[in-house]
PDB file of N, CA and C in Angstrom:
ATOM      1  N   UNK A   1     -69.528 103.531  16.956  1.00  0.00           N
ATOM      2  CA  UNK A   1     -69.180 103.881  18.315  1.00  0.00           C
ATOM      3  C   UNK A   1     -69.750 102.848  19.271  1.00  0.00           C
ATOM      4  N   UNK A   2     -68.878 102.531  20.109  1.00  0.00           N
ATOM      5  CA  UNK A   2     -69.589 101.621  21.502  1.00  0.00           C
ATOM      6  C   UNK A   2     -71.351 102.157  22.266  1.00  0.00           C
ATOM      7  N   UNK A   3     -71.888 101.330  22.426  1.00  0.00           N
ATOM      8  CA  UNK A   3     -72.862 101.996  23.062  1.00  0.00           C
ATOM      9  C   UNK A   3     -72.411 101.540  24.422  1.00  0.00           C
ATOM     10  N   UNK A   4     -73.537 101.912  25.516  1.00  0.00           N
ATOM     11  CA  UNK A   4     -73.377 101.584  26.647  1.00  0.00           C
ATOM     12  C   UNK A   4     -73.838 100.411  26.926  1.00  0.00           C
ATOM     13  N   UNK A   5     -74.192  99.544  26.146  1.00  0.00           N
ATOM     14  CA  UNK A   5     -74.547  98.088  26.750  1.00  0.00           C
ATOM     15  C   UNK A   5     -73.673  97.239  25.704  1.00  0.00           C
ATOM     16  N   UNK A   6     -72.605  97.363  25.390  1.00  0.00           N
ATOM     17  CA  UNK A   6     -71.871  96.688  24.237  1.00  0.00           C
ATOM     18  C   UNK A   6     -71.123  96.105  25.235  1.00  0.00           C
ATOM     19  N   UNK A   7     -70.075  95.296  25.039  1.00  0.00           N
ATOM     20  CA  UNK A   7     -69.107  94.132  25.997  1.00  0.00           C
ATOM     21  C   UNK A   7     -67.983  95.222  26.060  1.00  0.00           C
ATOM     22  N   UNK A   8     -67.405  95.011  27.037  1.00  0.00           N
ATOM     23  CA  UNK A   8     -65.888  95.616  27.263  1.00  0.00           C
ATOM     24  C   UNK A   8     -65.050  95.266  26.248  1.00  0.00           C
ATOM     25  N   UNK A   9     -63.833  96.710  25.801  1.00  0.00           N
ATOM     26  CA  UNK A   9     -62.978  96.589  24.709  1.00  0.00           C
ATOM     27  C   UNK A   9     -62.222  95.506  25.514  1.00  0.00           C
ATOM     28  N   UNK A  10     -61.332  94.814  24.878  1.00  0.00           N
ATOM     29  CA  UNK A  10     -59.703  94.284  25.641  1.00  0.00           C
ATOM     30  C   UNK A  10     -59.020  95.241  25.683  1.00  0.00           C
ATOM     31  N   UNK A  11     -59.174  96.768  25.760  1.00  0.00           N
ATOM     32  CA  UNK A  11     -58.166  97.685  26.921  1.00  0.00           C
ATOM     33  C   UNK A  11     -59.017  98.124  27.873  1.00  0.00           C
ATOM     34  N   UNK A  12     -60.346  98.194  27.748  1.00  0.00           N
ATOM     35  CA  UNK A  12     -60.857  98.297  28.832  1.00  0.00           C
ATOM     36  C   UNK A  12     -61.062  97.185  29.735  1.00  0.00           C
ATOM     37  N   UNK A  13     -60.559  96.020  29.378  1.00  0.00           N
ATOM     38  CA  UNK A  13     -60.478  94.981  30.186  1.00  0.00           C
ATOM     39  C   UNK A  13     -59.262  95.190  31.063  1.00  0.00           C
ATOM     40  N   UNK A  14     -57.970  95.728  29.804  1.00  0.00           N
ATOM     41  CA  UNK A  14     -56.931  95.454  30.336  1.00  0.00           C
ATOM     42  C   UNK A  14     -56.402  96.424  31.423  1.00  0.00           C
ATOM     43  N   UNK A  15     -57.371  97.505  31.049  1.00  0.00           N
ATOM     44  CA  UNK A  15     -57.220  99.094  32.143  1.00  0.00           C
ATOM     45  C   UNK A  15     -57.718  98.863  33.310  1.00  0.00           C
ATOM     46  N   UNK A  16     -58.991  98.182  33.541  1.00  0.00           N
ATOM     47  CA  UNK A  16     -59.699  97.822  34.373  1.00  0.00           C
ATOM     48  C   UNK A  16     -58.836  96.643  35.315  1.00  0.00           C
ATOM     49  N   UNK A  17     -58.173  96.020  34.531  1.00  0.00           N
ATOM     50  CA  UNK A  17     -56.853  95.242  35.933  1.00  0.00           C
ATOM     51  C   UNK A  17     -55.956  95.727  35.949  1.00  0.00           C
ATOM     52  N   UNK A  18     -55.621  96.696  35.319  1.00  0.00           N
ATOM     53  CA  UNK A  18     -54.033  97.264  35.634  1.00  0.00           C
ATOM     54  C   UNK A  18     -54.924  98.552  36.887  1.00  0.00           C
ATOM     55  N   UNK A  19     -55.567  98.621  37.280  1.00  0.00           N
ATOM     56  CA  UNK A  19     -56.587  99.661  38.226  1.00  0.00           C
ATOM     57  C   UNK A  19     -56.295  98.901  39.372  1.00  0.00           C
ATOM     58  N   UNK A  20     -56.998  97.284  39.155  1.00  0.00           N
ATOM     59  CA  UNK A  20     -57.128  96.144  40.570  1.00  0.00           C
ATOM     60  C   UNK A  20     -55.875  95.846  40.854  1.00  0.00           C
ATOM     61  N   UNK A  21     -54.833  95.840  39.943  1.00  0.00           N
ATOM     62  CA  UNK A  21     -53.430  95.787  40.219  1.00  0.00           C
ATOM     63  C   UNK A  21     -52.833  96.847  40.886  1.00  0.00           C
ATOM     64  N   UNK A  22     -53.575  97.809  40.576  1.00  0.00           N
ATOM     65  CA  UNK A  22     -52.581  98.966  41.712  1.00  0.00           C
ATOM     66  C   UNK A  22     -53.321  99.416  42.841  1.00  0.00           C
ATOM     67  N   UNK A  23     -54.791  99.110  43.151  1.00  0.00           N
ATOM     68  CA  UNK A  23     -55.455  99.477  44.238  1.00  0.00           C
ATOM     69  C   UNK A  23     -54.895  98.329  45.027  1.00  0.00           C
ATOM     70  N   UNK A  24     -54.385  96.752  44.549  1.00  0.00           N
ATOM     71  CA  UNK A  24     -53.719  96.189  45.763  1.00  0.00           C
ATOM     72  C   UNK A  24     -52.680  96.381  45.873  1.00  0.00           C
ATOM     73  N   UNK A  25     -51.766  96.938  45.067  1.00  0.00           N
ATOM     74  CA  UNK A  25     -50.145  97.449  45.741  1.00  0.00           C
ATOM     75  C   UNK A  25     -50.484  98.678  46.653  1.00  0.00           C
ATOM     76  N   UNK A  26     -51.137  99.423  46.417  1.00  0.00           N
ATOM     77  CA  UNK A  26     -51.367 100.894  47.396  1.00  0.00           C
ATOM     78  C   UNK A  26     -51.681  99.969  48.669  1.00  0.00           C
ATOM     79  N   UNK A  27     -52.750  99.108  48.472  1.00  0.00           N
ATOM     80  CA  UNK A  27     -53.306  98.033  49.831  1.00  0.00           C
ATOM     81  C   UNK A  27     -51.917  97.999  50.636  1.00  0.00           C
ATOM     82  N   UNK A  28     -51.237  96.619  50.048  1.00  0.00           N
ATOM     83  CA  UNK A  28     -49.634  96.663  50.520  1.00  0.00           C
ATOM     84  C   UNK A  28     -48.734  97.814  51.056  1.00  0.00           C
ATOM     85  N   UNK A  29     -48.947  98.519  50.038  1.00  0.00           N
ATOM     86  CA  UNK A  29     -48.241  99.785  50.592  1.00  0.00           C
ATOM     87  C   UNK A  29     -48.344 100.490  51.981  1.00  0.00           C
ATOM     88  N   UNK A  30     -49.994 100.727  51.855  1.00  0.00           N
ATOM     89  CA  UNK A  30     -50.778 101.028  53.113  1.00  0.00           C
ATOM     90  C   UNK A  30     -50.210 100.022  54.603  1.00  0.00           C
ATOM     91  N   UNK A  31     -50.612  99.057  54.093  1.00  0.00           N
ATOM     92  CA  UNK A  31     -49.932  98.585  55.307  1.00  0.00           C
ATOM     93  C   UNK A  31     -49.088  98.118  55.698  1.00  0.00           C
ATOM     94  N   UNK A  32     -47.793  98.305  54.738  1.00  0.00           N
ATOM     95  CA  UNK A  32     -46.195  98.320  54.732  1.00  0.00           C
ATOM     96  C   UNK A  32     -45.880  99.560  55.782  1.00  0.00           C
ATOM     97  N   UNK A  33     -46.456 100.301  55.137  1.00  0.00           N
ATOM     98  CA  UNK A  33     -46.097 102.220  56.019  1.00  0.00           C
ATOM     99  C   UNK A  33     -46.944 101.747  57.319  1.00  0.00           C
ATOM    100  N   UNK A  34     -47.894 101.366  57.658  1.00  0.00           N
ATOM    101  CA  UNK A  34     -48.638 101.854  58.896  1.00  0.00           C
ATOM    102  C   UNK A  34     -47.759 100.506  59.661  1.00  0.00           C
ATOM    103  N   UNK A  35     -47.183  99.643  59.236  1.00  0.00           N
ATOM    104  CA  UNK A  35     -46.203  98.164  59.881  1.00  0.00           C
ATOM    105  C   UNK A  35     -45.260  99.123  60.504  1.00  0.00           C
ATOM    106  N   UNK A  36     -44.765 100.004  59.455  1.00  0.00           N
ATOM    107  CA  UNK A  36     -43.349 101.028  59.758  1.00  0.00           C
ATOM    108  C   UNK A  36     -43.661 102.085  60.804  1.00  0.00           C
ATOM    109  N   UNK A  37     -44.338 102.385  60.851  1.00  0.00           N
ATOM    110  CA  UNK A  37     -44.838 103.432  61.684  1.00  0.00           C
ATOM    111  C   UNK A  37     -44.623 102.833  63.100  1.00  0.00           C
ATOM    112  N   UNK A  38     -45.600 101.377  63.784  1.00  0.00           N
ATOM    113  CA  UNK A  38     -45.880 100.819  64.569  1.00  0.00           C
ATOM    114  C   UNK A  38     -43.914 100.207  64.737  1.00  0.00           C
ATOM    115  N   UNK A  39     -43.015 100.143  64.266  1.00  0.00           N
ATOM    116  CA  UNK A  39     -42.107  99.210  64.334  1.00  0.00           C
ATOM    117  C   UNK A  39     -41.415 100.570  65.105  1.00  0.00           C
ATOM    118  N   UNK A  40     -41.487 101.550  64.546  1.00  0.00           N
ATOM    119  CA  UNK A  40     -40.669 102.862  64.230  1.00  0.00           C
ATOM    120  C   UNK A  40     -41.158 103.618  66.151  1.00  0.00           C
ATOM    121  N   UNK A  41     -42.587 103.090  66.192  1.00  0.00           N
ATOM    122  CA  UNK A  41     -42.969 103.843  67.499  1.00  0.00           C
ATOM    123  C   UNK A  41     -42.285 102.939  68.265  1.00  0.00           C
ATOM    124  N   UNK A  42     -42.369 101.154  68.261  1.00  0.00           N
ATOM    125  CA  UNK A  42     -41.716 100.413  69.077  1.00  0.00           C
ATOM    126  C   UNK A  42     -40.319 101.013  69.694  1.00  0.00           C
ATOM    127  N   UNK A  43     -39.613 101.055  68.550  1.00  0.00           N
ATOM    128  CA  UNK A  43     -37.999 101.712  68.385  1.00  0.00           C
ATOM    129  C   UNK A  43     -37.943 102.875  69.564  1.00  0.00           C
ATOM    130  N   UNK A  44     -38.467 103.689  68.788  1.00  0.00           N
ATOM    131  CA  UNK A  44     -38.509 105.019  70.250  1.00  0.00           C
ATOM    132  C   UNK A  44     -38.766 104.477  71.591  1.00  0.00           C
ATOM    133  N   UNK A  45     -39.550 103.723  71.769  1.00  0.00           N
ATOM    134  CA  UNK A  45     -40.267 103.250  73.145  1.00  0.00           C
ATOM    135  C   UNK A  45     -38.568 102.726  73.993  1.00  0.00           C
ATOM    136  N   UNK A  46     -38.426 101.401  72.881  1.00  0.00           N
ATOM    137  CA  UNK A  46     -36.994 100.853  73.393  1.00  0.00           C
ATOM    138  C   UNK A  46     -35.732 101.484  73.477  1.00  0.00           C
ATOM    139  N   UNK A  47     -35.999 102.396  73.069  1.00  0.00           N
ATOM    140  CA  UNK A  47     -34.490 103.094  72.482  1.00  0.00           C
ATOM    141  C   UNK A  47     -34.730 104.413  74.042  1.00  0.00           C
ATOM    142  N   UNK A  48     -35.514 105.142  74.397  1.00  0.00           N
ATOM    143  CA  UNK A  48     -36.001 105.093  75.320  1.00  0.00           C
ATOM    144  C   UNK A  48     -35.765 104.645  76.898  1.00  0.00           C
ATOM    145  N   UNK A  49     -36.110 103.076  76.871  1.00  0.00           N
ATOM    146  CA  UNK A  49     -35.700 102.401  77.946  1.00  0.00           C
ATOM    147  C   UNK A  49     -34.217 102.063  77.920  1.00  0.00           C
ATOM    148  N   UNK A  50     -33.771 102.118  76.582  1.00  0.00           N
ATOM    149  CA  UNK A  50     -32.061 101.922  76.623  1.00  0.00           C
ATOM    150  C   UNK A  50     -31.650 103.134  77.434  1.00  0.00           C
ATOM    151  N   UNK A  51     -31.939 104.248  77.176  1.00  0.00           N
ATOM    152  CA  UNK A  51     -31.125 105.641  77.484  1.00  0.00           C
ATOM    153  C   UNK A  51     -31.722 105.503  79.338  1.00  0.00           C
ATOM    154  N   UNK A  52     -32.805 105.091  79.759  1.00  0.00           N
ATOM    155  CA  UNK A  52     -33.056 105.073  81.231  1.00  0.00           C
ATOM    156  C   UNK A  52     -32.078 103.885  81.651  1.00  0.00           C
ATOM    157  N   UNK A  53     -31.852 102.862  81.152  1.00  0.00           N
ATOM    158  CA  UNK A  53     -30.953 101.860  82.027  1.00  0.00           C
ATOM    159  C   UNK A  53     -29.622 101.862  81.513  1.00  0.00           C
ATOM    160  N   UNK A  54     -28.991 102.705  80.338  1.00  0.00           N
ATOM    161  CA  UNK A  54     -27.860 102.840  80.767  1.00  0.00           C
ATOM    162  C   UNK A  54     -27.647 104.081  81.956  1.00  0.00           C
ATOM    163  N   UNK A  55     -28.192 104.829  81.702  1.00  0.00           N
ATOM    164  CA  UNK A  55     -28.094 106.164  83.217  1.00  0.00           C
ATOM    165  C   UNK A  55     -27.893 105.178  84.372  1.00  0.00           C
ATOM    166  N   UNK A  56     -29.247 104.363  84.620  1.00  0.00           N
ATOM    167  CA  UNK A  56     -29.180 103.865  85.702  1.00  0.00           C
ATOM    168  C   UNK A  56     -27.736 102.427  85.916  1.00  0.00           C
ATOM    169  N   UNK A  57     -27.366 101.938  84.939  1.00  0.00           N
ATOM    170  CA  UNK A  57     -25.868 101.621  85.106  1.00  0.00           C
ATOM    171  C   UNK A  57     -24.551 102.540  85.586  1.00  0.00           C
ATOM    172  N   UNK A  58     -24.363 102.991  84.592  1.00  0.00           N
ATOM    173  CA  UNK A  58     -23.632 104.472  85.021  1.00  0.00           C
ATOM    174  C   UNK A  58     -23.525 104.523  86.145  1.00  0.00           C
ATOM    175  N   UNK A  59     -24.651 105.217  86.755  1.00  0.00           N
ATOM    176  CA  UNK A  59     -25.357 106.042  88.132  1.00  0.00           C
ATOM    177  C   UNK A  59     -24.035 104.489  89.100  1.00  0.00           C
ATOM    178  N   UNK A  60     -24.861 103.069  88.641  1.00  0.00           N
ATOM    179  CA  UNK A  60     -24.053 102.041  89.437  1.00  0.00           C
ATOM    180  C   UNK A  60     -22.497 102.167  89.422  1.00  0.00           C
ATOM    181  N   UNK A  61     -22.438 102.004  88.188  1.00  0.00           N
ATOM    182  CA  UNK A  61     -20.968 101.912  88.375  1.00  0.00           C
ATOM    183  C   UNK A  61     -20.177 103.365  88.872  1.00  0.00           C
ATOM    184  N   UNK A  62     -20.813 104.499  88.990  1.00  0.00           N
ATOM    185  CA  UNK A  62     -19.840 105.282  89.455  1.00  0.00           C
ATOM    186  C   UNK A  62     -19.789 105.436  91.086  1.00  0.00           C
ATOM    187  N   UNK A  63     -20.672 104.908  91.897  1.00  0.00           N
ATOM    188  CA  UNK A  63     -21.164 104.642  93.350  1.00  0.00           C
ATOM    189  C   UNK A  63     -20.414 103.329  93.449  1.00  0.00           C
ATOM    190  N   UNK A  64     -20.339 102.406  92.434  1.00  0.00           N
ATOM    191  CA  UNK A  64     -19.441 101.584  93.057  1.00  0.00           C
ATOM    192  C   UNK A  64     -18.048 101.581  93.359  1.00  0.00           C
ATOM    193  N   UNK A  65     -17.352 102.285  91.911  1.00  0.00           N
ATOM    194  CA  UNK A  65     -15.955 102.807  91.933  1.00  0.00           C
ATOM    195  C   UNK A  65     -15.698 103.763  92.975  1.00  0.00           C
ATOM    196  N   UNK A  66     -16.627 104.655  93.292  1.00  0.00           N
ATOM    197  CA  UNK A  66     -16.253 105.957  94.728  1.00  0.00           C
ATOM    198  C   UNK A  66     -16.055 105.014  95.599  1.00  0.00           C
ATOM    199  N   UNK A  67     -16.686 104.023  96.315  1.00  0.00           N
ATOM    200  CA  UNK A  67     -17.059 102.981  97.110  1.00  0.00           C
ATOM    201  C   UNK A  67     -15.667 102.026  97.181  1.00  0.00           C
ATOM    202  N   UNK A  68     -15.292 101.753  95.967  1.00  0.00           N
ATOM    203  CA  UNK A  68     -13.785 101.193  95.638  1.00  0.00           C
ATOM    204  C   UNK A  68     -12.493 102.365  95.640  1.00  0.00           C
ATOM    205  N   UNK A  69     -12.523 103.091  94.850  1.00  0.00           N
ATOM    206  CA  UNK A  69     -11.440 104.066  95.200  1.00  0.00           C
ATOM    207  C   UNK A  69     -12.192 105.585  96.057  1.00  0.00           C
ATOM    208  N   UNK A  70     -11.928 105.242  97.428  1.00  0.00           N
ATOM    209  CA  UNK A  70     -11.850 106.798  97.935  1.00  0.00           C
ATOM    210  C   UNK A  70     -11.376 107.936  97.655  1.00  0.00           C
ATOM    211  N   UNK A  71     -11.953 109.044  97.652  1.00  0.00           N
ATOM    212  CA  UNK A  71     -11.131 110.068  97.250  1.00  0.00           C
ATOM    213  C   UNK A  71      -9.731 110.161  97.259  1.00  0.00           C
ATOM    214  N   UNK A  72      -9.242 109.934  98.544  1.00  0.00           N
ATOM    215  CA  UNK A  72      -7.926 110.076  98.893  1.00  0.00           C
ATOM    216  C   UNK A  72      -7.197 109.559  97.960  1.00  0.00           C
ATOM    217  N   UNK A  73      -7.270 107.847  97.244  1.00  0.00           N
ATOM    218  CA  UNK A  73      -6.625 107.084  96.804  1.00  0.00           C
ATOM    219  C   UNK A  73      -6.803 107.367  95.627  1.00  0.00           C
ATOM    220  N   UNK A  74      -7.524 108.064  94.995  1.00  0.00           N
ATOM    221  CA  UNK A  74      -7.425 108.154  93.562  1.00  0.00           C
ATOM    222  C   UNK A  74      -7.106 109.792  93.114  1.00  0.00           C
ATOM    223  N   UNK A  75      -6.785 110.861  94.313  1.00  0.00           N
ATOM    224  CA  UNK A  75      -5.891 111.228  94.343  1.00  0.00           C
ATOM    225  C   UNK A  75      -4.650 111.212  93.871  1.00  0.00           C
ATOM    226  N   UNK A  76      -4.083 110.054  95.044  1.00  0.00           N
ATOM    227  CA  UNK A  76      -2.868 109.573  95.080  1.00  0.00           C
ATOM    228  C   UNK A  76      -2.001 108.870  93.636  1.00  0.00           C
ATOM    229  N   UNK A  77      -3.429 108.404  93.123  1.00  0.00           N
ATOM    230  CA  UNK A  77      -2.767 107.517  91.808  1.00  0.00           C
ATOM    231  C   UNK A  77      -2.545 108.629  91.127  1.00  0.00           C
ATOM    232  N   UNK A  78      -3.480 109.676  90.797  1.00  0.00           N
ATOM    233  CA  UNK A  78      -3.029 110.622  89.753  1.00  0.00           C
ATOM    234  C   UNK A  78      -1.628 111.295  90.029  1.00  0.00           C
ATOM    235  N   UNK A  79      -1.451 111.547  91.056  1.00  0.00           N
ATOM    236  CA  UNK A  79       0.029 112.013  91.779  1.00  0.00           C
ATOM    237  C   UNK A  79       0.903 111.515  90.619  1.00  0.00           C
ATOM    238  N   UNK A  80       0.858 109.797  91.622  1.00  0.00           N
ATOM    239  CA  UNK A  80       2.068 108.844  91.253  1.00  0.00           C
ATOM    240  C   UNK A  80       1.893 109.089  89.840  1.00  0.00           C
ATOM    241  N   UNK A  81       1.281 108.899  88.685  1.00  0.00           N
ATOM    242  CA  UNK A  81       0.755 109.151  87.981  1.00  0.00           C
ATOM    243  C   UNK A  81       1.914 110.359  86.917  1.00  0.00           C
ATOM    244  N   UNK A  82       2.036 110.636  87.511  1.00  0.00           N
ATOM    245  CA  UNK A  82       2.520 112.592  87.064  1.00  0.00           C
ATOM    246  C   UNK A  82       3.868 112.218  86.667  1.00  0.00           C
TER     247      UNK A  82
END
């Protein structure tokens, strides 16, 4: 039997890096997900300011078109329209 001061088997060598091999993929992993997270909060933030400046387009273009067709006249087109 092995004692405790005998040299490492070659699977306990080989267990012992297949261990360092996966404590640095979890590493990676770790900060693959926490990259995603931070990209993912960006997203909301922008996605966000998209939904405030299209409103505030909108909001423009429909003050400009009233401004361009008066009531009366766009009325009238739907009439002719008919």
């Amino acid at each position: 039997m092995n004692s405790g001061n005998s040299a490492p088997t070659n699977a306990t060598q080989t267990k012992e890096r297949l261990y360092a091999q996966l404590a640095m993929s979890l590493g990676r992993t770790s900060r693959a997900i926490s990259q995603t997270a931070d990209l993912c909060e960006q997203l909301q933030v922008e996605l966000n300011a998209m939904r405030i400046f299209s409103g505030l387009d909108a909001a423009k273009f429909m003050t400009i078109a009233a401004q361009l067709n008066p009531a009366g006249e766009v009325d009238e087109a739907v009439e002719e329209g008919k």
